[in-house]
Protein backbone atom coordinates (compact mmCIF):
# COMPACT_ATOMS: atom_id res chain seq x y z
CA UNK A 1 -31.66 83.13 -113.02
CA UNK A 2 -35.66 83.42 -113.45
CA UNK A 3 -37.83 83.97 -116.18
CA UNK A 4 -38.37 87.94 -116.83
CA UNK A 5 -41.77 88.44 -115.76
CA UNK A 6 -42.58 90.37 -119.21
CA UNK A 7 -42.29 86.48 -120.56
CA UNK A 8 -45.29 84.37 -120.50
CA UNK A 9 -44.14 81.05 -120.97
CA UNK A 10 -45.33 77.46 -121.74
CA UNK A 11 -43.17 74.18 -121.66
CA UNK A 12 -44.37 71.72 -123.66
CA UNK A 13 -43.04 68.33 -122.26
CA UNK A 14 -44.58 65.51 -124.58
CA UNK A 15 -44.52 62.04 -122.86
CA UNK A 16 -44.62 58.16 -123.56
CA UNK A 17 -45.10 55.96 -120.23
CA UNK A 18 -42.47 58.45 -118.32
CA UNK A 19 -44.08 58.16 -115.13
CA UNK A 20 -41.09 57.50 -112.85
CA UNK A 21 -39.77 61.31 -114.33
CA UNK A 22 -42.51 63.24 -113.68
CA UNK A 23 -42.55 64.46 -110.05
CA UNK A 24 -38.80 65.44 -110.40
CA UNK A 25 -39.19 67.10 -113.64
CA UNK A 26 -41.96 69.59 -112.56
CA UNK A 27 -39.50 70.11 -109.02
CA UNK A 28 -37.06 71.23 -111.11
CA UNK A 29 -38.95 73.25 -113.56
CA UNK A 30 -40.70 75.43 -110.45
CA UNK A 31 -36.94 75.68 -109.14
CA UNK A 32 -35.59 76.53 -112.05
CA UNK A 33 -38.29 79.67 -113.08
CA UNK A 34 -39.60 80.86 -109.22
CA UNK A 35 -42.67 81.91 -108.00
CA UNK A 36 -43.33 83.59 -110.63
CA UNK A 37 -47.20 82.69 -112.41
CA UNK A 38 -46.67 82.79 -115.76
CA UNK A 39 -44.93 80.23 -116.60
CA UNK A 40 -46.70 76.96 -117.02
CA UNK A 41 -46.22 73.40 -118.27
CA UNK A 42 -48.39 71.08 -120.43
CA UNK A 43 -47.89 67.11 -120.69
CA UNK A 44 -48.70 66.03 -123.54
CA UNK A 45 -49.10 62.59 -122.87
CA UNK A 46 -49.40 59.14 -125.25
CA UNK A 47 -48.71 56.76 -122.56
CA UNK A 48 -50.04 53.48 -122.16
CA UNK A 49 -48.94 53.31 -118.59
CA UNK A 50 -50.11 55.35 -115.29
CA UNK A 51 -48.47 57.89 -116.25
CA UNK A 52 -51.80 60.37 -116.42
CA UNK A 53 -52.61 59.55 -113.28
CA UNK A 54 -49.35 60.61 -111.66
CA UNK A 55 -49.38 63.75 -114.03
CA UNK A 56 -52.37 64.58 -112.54
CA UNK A 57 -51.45 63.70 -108.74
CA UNK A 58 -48.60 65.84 -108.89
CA UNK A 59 -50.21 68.95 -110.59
CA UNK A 60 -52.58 69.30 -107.60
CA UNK A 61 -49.58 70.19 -105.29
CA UNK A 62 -47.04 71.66 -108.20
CA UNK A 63 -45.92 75.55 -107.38
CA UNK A 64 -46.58 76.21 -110.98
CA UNK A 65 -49.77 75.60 -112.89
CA UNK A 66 -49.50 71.86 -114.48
CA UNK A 67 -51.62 70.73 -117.51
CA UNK A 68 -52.03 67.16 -118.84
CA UNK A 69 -53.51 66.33 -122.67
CA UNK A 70 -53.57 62.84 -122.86
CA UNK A 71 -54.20 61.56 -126.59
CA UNK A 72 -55.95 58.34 -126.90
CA UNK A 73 -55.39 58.31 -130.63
CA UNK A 74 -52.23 60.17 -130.82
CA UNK A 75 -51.19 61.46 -134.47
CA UNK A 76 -47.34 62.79 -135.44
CA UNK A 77 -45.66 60.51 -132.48
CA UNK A 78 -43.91 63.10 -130.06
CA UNK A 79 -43.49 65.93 -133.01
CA UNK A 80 -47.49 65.88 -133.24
CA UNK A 81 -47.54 66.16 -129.50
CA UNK A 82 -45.24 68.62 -129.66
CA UNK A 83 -46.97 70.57 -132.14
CA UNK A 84 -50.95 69.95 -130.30
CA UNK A 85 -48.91 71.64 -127.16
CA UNK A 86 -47.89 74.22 -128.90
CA UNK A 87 -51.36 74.93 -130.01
CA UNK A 88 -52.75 74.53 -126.50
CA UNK A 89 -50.02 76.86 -125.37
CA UNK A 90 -50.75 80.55 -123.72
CA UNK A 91 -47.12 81.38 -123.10
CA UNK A 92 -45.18 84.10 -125.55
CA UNK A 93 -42.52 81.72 -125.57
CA UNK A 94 -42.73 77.61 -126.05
CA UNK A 95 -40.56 75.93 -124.40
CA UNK A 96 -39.69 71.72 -126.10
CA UNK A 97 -38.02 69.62 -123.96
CA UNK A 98 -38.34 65.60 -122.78
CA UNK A 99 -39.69 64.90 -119.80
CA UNK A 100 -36.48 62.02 -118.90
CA UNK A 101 -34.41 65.08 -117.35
CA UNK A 102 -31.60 64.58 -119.98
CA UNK A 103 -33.03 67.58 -120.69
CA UNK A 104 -32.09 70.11 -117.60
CA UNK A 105 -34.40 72.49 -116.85
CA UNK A 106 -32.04 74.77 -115.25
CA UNK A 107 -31.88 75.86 -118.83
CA UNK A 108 -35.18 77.17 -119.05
CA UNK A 109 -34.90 80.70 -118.04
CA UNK A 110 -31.49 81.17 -120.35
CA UNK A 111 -33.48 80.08 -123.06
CA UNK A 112 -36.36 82.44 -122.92
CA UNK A 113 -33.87 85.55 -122.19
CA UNK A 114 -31.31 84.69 -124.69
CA UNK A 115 -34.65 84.95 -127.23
CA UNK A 116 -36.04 88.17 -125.86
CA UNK A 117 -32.55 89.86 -126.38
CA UNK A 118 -31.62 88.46 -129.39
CA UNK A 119 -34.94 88.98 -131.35
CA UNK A 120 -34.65 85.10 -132.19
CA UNK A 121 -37.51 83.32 -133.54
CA UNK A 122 -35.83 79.70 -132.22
CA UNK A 123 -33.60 79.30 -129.52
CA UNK A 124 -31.67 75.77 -129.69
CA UNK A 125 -30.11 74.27 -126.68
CA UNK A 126 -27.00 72.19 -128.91
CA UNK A 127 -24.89 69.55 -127.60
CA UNK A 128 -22.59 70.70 -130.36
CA UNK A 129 -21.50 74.41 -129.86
CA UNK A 130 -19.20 75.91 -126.57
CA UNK A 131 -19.26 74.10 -123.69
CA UNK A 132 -21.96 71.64 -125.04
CA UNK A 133 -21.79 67.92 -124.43
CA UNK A 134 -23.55 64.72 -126.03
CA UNK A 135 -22.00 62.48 -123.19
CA UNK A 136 -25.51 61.72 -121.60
CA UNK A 137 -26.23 59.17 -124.94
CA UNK A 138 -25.74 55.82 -123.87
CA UNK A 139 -23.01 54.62 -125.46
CA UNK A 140 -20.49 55.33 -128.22
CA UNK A 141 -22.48 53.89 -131.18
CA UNK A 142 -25.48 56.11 -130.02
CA UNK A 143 -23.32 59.02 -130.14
CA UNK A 144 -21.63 58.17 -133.43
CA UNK A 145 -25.46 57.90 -134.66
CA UNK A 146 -26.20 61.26 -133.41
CA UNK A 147 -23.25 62.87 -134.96
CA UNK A 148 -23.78 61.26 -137.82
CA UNK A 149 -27.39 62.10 -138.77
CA UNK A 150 -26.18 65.83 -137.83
CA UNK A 151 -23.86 66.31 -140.48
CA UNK A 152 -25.85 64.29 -142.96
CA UNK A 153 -29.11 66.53 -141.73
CA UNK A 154 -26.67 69.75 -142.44
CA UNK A 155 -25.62 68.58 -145.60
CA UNK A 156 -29.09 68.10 -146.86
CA UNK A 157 -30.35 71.88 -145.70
CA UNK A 158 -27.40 73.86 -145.56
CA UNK A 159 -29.11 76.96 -145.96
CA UNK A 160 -32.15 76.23 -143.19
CA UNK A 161 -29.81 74.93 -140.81
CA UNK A 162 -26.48 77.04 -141.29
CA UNK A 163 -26.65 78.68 -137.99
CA UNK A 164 -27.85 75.72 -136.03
CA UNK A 165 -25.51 73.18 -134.99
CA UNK A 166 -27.72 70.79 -133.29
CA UNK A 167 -31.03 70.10 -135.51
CA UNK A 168 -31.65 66.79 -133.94
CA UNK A 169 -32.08 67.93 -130.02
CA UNK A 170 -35.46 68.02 -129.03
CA UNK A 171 -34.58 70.69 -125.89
CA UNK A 172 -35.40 74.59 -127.61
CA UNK A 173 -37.43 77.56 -127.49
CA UNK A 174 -39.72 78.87 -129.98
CA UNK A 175 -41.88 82.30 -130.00
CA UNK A 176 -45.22 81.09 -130.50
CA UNK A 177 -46.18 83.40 -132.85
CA UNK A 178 -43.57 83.00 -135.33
CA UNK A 179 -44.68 79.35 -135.96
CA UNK A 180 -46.98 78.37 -138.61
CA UNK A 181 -48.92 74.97 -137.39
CA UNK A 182 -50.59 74.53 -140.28
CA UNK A 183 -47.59 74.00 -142.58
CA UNK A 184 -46.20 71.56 -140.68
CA UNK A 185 -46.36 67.66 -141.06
CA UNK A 186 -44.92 66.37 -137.83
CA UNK A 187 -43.38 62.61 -137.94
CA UNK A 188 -41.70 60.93 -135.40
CA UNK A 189 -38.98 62.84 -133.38
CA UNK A 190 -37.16 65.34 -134.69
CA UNK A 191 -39.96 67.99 -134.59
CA UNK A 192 -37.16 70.91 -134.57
CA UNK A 193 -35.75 69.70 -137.78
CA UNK A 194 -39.35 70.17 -139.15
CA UNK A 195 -39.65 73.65 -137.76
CA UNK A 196 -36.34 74.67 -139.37
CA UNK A 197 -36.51 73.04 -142.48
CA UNK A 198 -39.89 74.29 -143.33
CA UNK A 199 -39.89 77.86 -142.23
CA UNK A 200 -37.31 80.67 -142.10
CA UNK A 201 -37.04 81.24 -138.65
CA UNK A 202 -34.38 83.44 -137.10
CA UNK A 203 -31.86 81.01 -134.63
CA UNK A 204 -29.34 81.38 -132.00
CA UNK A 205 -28.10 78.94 -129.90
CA UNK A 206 -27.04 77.83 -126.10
CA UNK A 207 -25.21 75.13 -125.33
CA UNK A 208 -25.95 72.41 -122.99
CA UNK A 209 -24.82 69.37 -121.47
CA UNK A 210 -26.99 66.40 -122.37
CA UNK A 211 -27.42 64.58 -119.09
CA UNK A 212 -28.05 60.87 -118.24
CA UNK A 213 -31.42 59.68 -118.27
CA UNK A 214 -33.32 59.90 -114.77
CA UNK A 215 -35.90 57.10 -114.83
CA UNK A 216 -37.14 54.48 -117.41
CA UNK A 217 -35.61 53.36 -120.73
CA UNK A 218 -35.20 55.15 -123.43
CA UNK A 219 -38.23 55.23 -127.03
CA UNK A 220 -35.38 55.51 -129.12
CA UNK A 221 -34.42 52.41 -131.64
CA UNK A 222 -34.96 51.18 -135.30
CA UNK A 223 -38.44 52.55 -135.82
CA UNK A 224 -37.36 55.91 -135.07
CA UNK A 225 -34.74 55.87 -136.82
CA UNK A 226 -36.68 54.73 -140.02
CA UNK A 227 -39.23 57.08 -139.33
CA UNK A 228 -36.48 59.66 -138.88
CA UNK A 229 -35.41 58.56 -142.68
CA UNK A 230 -39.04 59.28 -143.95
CA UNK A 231 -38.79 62.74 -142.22
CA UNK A 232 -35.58 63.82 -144.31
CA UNK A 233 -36.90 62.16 -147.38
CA UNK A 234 -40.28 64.23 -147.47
CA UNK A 235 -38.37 67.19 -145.74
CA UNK A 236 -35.78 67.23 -148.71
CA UNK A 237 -36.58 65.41 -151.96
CA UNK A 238 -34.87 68.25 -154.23
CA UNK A 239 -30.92 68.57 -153.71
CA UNK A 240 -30.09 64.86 -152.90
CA UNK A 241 -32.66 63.78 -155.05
CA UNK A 242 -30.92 66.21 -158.10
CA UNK A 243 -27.04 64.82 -156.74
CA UNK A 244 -28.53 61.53 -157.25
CA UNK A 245 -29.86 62.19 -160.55
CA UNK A 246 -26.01 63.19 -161.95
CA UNK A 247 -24.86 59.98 -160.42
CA UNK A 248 -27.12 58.26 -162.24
CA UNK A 249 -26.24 60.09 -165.29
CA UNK A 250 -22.56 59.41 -164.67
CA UNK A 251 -22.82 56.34 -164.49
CA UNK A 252 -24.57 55.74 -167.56
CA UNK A 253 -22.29 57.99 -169.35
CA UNK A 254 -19.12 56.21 -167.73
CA UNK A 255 -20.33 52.59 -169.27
CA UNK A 256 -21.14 54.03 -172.58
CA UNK A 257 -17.69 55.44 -172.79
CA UNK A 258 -15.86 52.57 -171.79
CA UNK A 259 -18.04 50.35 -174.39
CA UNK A 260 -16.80 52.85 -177.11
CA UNK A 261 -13.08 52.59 -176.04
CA UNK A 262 -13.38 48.30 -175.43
CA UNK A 263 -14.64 48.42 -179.08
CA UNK A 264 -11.74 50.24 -180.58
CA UNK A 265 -9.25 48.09 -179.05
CA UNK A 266 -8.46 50.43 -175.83
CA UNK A 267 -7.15 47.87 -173.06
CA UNK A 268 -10.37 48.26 -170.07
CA UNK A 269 -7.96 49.56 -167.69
CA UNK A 270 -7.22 52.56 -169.72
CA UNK A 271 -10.84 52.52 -170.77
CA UNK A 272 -11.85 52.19 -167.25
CA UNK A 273 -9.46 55.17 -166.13
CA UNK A 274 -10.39 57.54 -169.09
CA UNK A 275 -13.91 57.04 -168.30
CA UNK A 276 -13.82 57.68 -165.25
CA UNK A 277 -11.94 60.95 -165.27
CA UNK A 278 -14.44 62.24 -167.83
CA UNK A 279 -17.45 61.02 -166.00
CA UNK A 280 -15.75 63.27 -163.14
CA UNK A 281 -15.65 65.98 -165.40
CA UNK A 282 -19.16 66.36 -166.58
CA UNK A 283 -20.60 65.11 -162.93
CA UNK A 284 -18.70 68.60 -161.56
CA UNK A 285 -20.10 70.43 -164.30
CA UNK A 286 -23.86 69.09 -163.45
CA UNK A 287 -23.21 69.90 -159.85
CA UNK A 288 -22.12 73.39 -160.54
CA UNK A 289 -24.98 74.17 -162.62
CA UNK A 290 -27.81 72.23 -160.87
CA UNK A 291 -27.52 70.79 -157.37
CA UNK A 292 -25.82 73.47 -156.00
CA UNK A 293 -25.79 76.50 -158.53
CA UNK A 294 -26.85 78.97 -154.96
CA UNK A 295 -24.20 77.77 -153.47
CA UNK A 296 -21.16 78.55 -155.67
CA UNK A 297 -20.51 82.32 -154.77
CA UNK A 298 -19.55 81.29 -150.95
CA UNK A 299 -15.93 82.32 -151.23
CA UNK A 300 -14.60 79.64 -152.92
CA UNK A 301 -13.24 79.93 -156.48
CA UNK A 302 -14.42 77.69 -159.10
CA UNK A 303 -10.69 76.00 -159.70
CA UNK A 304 -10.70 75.59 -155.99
CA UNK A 305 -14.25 73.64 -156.32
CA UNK A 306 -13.20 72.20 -159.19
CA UNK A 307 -9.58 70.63 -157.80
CA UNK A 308 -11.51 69.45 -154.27
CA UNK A 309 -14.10 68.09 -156.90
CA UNK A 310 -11.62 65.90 -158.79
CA UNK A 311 -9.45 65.09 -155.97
CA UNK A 312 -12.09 63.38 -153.76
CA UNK A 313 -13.78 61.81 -156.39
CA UNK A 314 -10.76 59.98 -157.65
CA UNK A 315 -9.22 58.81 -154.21
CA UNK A 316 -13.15 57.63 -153.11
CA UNK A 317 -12.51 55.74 -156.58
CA UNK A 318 -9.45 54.06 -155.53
CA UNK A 319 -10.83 53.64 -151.61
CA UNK A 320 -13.66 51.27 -152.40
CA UNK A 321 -11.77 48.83 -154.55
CA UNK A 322 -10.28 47.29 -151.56
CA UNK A 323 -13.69 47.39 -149.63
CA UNK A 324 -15.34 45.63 -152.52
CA UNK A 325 -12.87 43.35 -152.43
CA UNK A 326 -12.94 42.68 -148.54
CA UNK A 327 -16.76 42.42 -149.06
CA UNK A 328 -16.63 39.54 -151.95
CA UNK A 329 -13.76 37.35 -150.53
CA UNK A 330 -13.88 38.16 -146.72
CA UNK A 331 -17.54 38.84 -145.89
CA UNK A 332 -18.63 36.58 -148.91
CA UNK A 333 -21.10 38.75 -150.41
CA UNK A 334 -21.60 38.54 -154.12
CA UNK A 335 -20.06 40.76 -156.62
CA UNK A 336 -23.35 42.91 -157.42
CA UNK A 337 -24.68 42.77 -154.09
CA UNK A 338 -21.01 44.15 -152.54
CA UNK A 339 -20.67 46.68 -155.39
CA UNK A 340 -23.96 48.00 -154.72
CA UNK A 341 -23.19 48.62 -151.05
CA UNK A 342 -20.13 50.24 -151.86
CA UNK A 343 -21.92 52.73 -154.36
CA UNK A 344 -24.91 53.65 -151.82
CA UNK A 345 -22.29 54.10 -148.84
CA UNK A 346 -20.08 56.21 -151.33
CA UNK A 347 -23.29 58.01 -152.32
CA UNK A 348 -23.82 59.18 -148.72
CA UNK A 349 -20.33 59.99 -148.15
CA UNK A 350 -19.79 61.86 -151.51
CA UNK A 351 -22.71 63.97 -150.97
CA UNK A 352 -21.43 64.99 -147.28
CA UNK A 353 -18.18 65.70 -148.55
CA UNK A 354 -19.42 68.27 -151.17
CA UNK A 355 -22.43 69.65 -149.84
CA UNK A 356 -20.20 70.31 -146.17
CA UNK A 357 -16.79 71.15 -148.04
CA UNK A 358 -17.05 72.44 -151.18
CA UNK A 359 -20.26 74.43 -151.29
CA UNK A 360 -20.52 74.68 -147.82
CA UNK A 361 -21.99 77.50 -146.97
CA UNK A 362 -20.37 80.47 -144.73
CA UNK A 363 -20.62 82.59 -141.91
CA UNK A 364 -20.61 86.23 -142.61
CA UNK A 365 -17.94 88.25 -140.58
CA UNK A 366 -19.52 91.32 -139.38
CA UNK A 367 -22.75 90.20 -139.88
CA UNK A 368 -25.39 88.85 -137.68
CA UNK A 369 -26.79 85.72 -138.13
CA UNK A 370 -30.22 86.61 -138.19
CA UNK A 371 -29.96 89.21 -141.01
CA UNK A 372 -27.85 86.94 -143.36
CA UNK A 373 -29.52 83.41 -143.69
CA UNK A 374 -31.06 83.38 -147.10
CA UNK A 375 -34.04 81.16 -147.94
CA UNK A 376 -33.44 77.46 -149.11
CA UNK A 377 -36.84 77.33 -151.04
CA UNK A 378 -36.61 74.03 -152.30
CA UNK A 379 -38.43 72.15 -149.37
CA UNK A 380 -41.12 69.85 -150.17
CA UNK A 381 -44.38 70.35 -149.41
CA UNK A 382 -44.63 66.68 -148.02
């Protein structure tokens, strides 16, 4: 399949000391779209190694036009290259993808025609939808990660990202126009997560098989995933922030309640149980009415809500009394520093649960995605 000549298009490839992939990559990219002249590819590059020099020795003899920026002083990390690519770009569509060839661009030309049919703003290649794979991640812990940060990215912007099932992969299409650069704050990787999140664009999907890495080692590790934890914080500092605000309150409420019930003679079993239940109570009614008030007319009665509500809350209750006790006379952590892990993990999980259960949002029968995804408006300005 190649590129439909109506399609100009530009693939952005933003690199960090990738030399080894480079010659292969554009190979495969002139394969994969023909002699065709309007497609073309820009590096943008923030290597420290030679990897500008072998951009440049292989665009002299490239069948497709080849174009290197290489930033001395590079700002954003890759989503800042991705975005300064974007900005260089000529092509109607933008193509993202790495330049390690876990990326395949075979995929290229089903990309840009699956957009031109479907009147798609974004086109994401996902791991996670039909014959989509995640096997090329190096190892089961990196996959775990991956899946992971998906469904806590989902829970977080279930509105944004309700059609996309991959908002982590770095491999998608975007028509040009349809982007706004300037509203964009690019940090670290995840530079389609900041597209999504920040602007209502129109998304379908194509799945793909993430391959093994060609040449080199991988960028990935604890910085990015820390900087990947800034992203979502500045991304979305309004629902979690408001879920976390009626823990808080719960919590307060639940002590005061149990103080009353100690003081009239209430054994602090009972008053631990009776606080807790009503500290369930009011926490549901918060959530209803605050943190996730557009999301309660999704299909799902409010008894229904109400009974998942209760139900998880009190077996999570039960669940992390034997963790905290694992953590204070097994791992030998103290009792406020284990109890404290046990509340943030629960925090996380509790938030997933309700935000990809209960008020999950969903999918229209009969409807096409691109004329149903209402606007989540509560993204930060960052």
């Amino acid at each position: 399949m190649t590129v439909d000549v109506e399609e100009t298009v530009s693939v952005i490839v933003p690199t960090f000391n990738e030399a080894p992939n480079v010659a292969e990559l554009v190979a495969r990219v002139g394969a994969a779209v023909g002699d065709r002249g309007n497609v073309e590819i820009i590096f943008v590059d923030d290597s420290t190694d030679d990897t500008p020099r072998v951009i440049q020795q292989v665009a002299a003899t490239a069948p497709i036009p080849v174009r290197l920026i290489h930033r001395d002083e590079p700002e954003g990390r890759l989503g800042g290259a991705v975005v300064e690519g974007i900005r260089a770009a000529t092509g109607t569509w933008c193509v993202v993808m790495d330049g390690d060839l876990q990326h395949p661009p075979e995929l290229i030309p089903v990309l840009v025609a699956r957009g031109g049919s479907s009147g798609a703003d974004v086109v994401v290649a996902s791991r996670y939808c039909g014959d989509g794979s995640a096997e090329g991640l190096a190892g089961g812990l990196r996959r775990l990660v991956s899946s992971g940060s998906t469904l806590v990215t989902k829970s977080m912007f279930p509105r944004r990202l309700r059609e996309c099932t991959d908002p982590m992969t770095g491999f998608f299409a975007v028509r040009r126009e349809s982007v706004d650069l300037a509203g964009l704050r690019p940090r670290g990787f995840k530079i389609l997560l900041e597209l999504l999140a920040r602007q209502p664009l129109r998304v379908v999907e194509e799945p793909f098989v993430f391959a093994q890495r060609h040449a080199g080692e991988s960028k990935a590790g604890i910085a990015e995933g820390m900087r990947f934890l800034v992203q979502l914080a500045a991304l979305r500092f309004g629902r979690m922030s408001r879920f976390a605000f009626v823990g808080a309150v719960g919590a307060v409420l639940n002590l005061l309640l149990m103080a009353a019930l100690l003081a009239v003679d209430v054994h602090y079993l009972a008053a631990a149980v009776i606080a807790t239940e009503i500290t369930i109570l009011t926490n549901f009614a918060m959530t209803e009415r605050w943190v996730f008030r557009d999301l309660r007319h999704e299909g799902r009665s409010a008894m229904v809500r109400f009974l998942q509500f209760f139900g998880f809350n009190n077996a999570e209750a039960v669940l992390r009394l034997p963790v905290l006790v694992f953590l204070v006379e097994i791992v030998g952590l103290g009792g406020v520093l284990a109890q404290a892990l046990t509340l943030a993990v629960a925090f996380v999980i509790r938030f997933v649960f309700v935000s990809q259960v209960i008020y999950r949002p969903r999918l229209r029968p009969g409807r096409h995605a691109l004329d149903a995804v209402a606007v989540d408006r509560e993204v930060a300005a960052a």
